[in-house]
N, C-alpha and C. Protein backbone atom coordinates (compact mmCIF):
# COMPACT_ATOMS: atom_id res chain seq x y z
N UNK A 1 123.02 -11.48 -8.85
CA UNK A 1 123.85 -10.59 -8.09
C UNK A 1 123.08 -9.29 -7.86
N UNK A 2 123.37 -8.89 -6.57
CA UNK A 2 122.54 -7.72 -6.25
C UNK A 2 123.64 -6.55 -5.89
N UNK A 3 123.68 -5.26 -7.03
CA UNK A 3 124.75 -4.41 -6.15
C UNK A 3 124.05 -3.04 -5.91
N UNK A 4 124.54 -2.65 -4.75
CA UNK A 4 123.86 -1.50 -3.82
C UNK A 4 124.94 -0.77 -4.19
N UNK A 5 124.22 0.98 -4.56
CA UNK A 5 125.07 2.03 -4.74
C UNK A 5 123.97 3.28 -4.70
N UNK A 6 124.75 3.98 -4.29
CA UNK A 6 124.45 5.39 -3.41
C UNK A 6 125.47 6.19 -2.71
N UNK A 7 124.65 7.70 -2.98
CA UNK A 7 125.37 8.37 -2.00
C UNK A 7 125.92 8.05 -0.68
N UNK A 8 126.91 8.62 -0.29
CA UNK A 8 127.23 8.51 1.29
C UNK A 8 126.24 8.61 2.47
N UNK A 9 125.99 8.00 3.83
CA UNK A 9 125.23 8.14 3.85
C UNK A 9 123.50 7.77 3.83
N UNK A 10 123.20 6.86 2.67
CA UNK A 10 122.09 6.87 2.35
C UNK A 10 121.80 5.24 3.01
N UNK A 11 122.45 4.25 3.50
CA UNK A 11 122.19 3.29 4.08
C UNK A 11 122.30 2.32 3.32
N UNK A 12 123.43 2.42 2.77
CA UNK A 12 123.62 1.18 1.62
C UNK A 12 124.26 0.40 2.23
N UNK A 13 125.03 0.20 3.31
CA UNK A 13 126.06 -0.70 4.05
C UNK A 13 125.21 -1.57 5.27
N UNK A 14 123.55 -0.83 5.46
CA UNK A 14 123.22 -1.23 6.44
C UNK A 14 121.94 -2.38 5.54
N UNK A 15 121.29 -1.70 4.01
CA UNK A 15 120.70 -2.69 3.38
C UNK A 15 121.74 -3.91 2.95
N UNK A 16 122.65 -3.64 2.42
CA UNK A 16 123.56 -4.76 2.37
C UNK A 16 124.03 -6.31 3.45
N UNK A 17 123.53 -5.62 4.62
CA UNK A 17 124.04 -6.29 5.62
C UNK A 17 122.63 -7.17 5.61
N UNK A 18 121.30 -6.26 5.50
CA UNK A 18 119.96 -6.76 6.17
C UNK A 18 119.68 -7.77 4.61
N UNK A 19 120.25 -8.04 3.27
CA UNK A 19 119.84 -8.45 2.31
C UNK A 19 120.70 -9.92 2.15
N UNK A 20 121.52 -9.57 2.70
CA UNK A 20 122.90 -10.94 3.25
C UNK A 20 122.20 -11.67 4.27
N UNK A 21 121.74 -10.92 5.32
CA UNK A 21 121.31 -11.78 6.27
C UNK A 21 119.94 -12.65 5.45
N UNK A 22 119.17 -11.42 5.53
CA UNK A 22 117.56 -12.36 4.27
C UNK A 22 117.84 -13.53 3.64
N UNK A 23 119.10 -13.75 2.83
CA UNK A 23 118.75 -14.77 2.09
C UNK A 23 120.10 -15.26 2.17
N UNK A 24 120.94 -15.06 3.39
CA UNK A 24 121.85 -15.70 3.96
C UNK A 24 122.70 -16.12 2.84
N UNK A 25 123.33 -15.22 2.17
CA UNK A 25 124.58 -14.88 0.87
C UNK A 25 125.42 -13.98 1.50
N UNK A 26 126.68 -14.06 0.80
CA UNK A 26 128.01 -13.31 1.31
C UNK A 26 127.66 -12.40 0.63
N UNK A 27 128.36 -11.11 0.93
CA UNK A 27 128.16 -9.78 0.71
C UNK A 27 130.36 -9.62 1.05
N UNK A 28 130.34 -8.37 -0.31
CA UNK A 28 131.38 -7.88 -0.47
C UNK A 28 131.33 -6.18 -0.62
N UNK A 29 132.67 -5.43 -0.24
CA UNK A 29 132.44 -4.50 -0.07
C UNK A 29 133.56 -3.97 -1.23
N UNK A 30 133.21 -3.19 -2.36
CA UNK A 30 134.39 -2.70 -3.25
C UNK A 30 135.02 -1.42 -2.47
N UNK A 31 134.17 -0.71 -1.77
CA UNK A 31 134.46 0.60 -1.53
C UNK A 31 134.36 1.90 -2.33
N UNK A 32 134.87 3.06 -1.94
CA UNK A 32 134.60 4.29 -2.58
C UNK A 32 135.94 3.75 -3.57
N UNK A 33 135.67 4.69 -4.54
CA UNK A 33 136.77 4.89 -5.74
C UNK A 33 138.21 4.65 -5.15
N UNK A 34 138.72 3.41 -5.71
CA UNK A 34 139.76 2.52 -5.67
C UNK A 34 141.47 3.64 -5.72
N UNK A 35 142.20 3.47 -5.07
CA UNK A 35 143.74 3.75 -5.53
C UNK A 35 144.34 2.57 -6.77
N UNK A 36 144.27 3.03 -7.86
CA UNK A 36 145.32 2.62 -9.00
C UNK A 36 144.73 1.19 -9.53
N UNK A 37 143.58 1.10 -9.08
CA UNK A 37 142.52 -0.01 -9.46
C UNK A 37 140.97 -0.11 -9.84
N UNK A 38 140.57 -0.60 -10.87
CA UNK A 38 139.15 -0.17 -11.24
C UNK A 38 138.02 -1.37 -10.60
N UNK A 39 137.16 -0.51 -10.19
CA UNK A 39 136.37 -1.62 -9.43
C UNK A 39 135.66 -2.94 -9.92
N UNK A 40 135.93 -2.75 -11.18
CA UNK A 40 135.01 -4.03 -12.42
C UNK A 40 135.97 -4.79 -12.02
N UNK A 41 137.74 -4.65 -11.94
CA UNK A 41 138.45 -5.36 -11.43
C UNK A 41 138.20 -6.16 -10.08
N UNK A 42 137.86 -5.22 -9.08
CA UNK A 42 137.58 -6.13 -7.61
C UNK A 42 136.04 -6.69 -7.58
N UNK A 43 135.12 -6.38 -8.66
CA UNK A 43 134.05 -6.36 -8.50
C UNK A 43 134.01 -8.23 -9.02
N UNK A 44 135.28 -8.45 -10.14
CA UNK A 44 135.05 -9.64 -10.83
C UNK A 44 135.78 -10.49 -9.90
N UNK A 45 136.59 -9.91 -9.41
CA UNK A 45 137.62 -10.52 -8.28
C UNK A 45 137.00 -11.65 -7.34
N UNK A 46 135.82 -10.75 -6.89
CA UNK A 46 135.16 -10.84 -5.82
C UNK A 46 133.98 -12.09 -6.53
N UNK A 47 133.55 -12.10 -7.93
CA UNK A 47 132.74 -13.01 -8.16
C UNK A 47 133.82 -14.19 -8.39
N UNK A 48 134.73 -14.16 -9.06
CA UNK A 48 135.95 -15.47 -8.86
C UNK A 48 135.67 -16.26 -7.76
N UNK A 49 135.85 -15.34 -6.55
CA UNK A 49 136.12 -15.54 -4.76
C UNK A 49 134.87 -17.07 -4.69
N UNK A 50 133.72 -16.43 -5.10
CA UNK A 50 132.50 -17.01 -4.78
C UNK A 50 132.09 -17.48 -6.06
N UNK A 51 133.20 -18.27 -6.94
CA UNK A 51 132.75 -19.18 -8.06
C UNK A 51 131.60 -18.72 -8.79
N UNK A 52 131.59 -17.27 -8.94
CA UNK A 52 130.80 -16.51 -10.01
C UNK A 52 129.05 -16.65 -9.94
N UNK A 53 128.88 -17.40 -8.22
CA UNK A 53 127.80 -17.40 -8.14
C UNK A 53 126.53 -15.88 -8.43
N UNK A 54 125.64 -16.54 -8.20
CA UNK A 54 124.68 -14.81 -8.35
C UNK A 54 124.33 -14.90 -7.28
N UNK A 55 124.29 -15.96 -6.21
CA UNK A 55 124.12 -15.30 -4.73
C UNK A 55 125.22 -14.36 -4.27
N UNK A 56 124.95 -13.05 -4.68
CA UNK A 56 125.97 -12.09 -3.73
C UNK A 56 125.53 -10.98 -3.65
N UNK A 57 125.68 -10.15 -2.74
CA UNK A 57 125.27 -8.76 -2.76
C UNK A 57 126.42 -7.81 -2.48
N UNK A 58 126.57 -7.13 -3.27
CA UNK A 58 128.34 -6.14 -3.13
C UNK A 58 127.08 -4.52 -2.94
N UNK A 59 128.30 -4.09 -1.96
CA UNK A 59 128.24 -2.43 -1.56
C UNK A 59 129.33 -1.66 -2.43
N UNK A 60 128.39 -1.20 -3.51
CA UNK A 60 129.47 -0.54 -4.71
C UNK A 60 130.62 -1.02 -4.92
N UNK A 61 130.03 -0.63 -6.51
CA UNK A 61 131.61 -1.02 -7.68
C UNK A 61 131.51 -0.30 -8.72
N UNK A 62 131.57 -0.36 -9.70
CA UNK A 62 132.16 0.75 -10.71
C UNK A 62 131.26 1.65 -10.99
N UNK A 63 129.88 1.71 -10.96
CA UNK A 63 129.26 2.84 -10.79
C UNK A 63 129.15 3.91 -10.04
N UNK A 64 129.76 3.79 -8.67
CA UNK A 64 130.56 4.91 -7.89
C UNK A 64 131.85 5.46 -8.23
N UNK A 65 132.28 4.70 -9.37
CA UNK A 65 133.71 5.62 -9.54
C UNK A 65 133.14 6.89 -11.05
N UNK A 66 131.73 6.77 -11.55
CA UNK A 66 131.27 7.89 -12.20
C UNK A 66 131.18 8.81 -11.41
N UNK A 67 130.57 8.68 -10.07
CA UNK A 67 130.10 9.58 -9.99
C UNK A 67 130.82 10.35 -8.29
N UNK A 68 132.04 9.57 -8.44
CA UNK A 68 132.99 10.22 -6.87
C UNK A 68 134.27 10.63 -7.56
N UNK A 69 134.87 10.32 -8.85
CA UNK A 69 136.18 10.52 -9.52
C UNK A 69 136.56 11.82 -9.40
N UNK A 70 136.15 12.70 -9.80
CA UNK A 70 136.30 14.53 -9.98
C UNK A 70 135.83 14.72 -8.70
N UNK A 71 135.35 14.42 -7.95
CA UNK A 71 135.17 14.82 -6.42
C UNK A 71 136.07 14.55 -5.61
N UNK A 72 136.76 13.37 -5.53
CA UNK A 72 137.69 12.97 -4.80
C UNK A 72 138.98 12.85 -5.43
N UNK A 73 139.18 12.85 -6.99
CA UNK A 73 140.35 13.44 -7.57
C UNK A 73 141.46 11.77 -7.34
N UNK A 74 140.93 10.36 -7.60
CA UNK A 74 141.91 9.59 -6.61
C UNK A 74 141.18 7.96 -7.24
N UNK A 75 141.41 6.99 -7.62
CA UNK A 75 140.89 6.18 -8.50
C UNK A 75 141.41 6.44 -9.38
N UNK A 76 140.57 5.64 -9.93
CA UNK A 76 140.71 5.47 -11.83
C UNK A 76 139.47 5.80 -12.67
N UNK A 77 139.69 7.15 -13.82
CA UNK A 77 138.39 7.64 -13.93
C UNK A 77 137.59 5.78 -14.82
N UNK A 78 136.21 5.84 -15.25
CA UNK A 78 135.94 5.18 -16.04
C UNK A 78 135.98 5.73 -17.43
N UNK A 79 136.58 4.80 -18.15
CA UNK A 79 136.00 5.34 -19.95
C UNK A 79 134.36 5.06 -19.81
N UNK A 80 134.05 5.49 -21.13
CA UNK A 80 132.90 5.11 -21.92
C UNK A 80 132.73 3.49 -21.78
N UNK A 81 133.63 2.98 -22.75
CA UNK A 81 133.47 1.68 -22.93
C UNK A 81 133.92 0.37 -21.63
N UNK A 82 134.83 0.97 -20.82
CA UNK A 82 134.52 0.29 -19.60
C UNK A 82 133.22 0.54 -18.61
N UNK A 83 132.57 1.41 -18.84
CA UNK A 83 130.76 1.64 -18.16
C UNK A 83 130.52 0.70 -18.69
N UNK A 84 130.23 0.73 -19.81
CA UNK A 84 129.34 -0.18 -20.99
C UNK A 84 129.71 -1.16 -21.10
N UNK A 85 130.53 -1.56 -20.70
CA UNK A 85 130.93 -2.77 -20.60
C UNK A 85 130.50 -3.39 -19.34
N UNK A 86 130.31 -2.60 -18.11
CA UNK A 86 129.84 -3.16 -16.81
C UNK A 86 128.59 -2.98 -17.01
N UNK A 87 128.13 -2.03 -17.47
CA UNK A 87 126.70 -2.48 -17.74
C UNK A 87 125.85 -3.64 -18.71
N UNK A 88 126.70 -3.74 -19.64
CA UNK A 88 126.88 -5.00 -20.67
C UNK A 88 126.78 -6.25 -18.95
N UNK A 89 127.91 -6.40 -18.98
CA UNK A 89 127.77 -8.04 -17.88
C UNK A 89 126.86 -7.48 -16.69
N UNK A 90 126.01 -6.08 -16.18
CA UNK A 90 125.08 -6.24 -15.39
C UNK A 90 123.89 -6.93 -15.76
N UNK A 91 123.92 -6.34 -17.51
CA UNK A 91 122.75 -7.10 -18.04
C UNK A 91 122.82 -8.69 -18.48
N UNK A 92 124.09 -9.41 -18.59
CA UNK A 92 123.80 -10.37 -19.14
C UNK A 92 123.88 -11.58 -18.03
N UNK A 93 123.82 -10.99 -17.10
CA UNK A 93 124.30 -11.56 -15.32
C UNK A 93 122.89 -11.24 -14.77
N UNK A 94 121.58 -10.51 -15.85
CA UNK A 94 120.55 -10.39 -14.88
C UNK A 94 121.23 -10.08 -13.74
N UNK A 95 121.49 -9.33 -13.15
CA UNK A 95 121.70 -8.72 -11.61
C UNK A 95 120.82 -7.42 -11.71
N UNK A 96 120.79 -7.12 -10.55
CA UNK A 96 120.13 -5.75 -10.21
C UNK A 96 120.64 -4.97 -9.35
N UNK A 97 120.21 -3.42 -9.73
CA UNK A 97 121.07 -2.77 -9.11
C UNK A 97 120.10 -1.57 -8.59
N UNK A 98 120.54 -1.50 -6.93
CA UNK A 98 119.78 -0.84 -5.96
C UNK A 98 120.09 0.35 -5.56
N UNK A 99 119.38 1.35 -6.51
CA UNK A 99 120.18 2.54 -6.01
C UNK A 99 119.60 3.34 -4.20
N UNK A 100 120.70 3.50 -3.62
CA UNK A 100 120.09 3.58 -2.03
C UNK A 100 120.01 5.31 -1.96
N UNK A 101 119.01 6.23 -1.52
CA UNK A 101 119.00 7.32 -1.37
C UNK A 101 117.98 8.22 -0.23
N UNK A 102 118.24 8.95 -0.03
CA UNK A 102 117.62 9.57 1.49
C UNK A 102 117.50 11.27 0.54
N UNK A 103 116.85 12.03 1.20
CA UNK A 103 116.56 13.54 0.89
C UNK A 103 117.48 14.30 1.52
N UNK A 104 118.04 15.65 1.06
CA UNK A 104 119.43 16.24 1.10
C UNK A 104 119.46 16.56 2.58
N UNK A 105 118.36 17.16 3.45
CA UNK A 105 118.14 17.13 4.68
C UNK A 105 118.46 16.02 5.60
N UNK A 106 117.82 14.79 5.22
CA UNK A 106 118.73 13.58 5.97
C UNK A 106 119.92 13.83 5.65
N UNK A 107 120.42 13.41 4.81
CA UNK A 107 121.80 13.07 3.85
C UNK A 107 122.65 14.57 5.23
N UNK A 108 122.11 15.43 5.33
CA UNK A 108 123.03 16.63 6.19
C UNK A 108 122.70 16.32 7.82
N UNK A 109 121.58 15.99 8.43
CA UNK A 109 121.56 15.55 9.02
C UNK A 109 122.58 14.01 9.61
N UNK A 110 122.83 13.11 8.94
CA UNK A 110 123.84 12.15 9.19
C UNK A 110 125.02 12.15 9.09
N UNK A 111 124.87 13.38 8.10
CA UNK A 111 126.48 13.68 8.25
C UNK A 111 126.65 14.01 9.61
N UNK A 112 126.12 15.21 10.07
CA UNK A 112 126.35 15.74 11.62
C UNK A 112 126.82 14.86 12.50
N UNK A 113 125.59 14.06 12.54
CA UNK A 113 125.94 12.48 13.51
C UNK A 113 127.07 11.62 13.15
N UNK A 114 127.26 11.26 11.76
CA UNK A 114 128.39 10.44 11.54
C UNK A 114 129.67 11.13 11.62
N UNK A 115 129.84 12.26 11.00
CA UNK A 115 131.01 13.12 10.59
C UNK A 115 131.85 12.37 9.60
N UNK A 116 132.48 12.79 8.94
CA UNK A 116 132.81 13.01 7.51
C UNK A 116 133.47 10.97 7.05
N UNK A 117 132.60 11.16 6.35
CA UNK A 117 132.34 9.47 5.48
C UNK A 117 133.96 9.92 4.71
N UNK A 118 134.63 10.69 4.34
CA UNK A 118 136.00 10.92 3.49
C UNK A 118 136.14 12.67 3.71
N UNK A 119 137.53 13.14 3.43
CA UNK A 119 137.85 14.44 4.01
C UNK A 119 137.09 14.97 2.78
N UNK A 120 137.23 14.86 1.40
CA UNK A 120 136.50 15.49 0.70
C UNK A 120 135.08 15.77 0.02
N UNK A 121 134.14 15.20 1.22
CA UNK A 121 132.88 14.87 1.28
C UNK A 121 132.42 15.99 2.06
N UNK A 122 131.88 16.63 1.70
CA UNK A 122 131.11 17.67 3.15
C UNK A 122 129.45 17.69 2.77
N UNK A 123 128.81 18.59 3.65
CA UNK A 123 127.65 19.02 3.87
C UNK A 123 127.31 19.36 2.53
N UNK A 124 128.01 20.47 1.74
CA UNK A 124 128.00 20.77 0.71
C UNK A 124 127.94 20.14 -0.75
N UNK A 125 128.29 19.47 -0.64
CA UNK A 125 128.92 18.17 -1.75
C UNK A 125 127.86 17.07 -1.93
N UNK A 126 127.58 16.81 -0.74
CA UNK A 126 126.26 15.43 -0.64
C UNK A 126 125.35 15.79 -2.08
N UNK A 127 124.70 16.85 -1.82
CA UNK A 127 123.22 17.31 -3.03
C UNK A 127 124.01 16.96 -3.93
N UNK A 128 125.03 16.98 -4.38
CA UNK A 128 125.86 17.10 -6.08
C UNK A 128 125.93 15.42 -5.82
N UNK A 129 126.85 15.16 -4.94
CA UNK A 129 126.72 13.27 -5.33
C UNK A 129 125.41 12.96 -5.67
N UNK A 130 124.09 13.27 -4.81
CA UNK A 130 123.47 12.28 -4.73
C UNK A 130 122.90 12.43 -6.49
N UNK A 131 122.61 13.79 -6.76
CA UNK A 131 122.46 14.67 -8.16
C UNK A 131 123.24 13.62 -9.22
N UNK A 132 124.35 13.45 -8.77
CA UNK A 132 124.86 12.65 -9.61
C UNK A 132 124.62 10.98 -10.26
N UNK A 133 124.52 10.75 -9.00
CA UNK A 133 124.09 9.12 -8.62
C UNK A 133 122.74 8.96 -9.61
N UNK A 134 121.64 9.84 -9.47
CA UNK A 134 120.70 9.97 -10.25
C UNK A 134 120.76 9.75 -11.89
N UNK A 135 121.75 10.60 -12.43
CA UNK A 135 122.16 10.77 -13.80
C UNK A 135 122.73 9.03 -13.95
N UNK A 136 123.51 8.94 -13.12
CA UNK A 136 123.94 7.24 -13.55
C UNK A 136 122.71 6.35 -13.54
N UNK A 137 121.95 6.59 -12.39
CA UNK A 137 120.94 5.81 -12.38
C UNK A 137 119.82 5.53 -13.78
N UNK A 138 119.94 6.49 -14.63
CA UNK A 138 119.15 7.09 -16.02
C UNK A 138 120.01 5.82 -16.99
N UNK A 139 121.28 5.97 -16.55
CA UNK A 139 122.52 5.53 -17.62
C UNK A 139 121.96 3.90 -17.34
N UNK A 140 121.98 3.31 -16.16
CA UNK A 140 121.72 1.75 -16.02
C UNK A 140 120.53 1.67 -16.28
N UNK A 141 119.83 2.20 -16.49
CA UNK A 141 117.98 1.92 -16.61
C UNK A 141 118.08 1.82 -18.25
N UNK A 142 118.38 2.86 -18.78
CA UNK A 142 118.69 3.05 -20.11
C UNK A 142 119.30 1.83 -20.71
N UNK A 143 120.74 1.01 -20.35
CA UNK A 143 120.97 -0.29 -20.77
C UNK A 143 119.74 -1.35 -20.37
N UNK A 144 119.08 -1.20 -19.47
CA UNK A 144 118.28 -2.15 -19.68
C UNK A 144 118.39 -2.95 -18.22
N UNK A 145 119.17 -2.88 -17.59
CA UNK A 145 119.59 -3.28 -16.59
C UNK A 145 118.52 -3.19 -15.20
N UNK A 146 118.29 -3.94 -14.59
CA UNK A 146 117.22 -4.50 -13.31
C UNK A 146 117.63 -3.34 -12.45
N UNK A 147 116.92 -2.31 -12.14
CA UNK A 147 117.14 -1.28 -10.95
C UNK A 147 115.44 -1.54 -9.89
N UNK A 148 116.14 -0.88 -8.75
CA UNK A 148 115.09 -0.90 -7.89
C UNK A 148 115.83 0.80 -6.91
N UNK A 149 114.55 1.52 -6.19
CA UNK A 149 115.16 2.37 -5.68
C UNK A 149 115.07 2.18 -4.27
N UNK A 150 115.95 2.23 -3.01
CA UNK A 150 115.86 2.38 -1.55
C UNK A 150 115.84 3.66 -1.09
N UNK A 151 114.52 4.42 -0.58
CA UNK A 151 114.51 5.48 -0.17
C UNK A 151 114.66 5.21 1.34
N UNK A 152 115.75 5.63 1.52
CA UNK A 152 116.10 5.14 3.30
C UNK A 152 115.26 5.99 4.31
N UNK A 153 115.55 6.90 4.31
CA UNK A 153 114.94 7.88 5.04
C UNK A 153 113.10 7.73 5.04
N UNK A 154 112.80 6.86 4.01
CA UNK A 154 111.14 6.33 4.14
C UNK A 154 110.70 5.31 4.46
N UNK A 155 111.58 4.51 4.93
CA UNK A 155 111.09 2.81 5.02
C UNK A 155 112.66 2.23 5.45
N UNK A 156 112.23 1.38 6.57
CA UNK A 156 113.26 0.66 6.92
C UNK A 156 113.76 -0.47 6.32
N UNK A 157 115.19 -0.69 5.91
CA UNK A 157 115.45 -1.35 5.65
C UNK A 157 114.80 -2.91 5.18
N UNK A 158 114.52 -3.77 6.72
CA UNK A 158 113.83 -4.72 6.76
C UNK A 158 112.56 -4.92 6.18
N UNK A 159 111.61 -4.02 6.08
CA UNK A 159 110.58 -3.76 5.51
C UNK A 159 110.52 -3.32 3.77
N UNK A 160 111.83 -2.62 3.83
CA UNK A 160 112.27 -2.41 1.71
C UNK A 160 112.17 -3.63 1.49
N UNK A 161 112.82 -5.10 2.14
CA UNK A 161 113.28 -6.36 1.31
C UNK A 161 111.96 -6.90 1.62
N UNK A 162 111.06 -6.63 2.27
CA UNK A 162 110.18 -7.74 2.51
C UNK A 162 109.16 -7.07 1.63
N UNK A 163 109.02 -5.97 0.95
CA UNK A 163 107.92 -5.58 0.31
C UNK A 163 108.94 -5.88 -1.04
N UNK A 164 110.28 -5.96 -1.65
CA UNK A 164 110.89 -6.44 -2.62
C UNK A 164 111.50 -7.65 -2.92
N UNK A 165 111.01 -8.61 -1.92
CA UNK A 165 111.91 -10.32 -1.70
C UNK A 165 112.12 -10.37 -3.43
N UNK A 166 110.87 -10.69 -4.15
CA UNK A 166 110.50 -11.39 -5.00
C UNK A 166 111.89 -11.15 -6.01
N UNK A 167 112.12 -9.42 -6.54
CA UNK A 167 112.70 -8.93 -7.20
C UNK A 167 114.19 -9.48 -6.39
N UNK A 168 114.43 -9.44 -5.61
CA UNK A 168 115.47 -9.67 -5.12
C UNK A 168 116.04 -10.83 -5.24
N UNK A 169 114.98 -11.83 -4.91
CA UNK A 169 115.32 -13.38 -5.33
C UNK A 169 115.88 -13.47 -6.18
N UNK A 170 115.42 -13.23 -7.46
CA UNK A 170 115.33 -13.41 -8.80
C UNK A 170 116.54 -13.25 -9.19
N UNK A 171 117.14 -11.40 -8.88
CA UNK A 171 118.77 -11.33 -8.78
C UNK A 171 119.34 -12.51 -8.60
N UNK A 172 119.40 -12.80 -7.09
CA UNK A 172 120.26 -13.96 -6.51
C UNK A 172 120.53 -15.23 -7.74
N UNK A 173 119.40 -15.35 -8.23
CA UNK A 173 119.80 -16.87 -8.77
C UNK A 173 118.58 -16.86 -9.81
N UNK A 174 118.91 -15.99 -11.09
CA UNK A 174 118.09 -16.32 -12.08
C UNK A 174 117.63 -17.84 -12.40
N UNK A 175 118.99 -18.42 -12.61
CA UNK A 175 118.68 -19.78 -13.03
C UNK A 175 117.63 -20.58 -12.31
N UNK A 176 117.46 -20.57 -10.79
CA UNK A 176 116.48 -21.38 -9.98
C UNK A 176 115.03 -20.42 -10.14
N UNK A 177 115.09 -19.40 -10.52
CA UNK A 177 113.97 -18.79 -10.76
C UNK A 177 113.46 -18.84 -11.74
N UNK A 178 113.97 -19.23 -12.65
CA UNK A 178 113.55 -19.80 -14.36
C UNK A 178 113.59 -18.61 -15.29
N UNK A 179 114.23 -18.09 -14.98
CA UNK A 179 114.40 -16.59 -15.91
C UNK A 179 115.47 -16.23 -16.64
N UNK A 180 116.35 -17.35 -16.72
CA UNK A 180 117.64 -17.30 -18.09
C UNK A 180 116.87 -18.68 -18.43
């Protein structure tokens, strides 16, 4: 399983799409921080859906609700031990996790063009998510867990997966790769 998370913005919906197509797997979308539901919930939901395969690639799940909860005030915060616990089955699911990110100048720049990804997202706010996203990113590396980084704003999409197939594969389907 491959899950993409990042700031707003940073082209995680558009690698998601180009990493589905690559190796022709369904892709699910949890969304920003859930109403009255935790995303490990839709995140497992969603592996049920698809018989718990590891071909899948999801656009955030519970690692965006660290780091959007007190910003957007709306979700369900995470404990301690529900992180660790998603990081627990990131690691024992071998999956990897792609953190997607661009420089605060893009990141303000797309806002302009897109206009506002949620009302409580602004120009202002981006540097602190992405600031944030970072600190989590420390937290999944630290468990041990398969990260890779997408600097959007440096390399296109199509060209991130083709210089990362290998790592990517591997996500998809440890078992055919011989690595459980």
């Amino acid at each position: 399983m491959i899950l993409v998370e990042g700031c707003d913005l940073t082209g995680k919906s558009t690698l998601v799409k180009a990493i589905a197509r690559k190796f022709d797997i369904p892709r699910a979308f949890t969304g920003a921080p859930t109403e009255g539901r935790y995303e490990f919930d839709i995140a497992r939901e969603t592996l049920a859906r698809e018989k718990f395969r590891n071909d899948l690639v999801i656009d955030r799940a519970v690692l965006s609700n660290e780091v959007y909860f007190d910003l957007m005030h709306r979700g369900l915060r995470n404990t301690d031990a529900m992180f660790s616990r998603f990081l627990d089955f990131l690691y024992q699911t071998q999956s990897l996790v792609v953190f997607a990110q661009a420089n605060d100048d893009t990141l303000i720049k797309r806002y302009h063009w897109r206009g506002d990804p949620h009302p409580e997202i602004n120009v202002h706010s981006l540097p602190l998510i992405s600031a944030k996203y970072r600190k989590v990113m420390v937290r999944v590396m630290a468990a041990g867990v398969k990260s890779l980084t997408y600097q959007s704003d440096a390399t296109l999409a199509a060209d991130w997966i083709e210089r990362h197939s290998a790592e990517l594969s591997r996500a998809l389907n440890p078992l055919r790769a011989g690595t459980l």
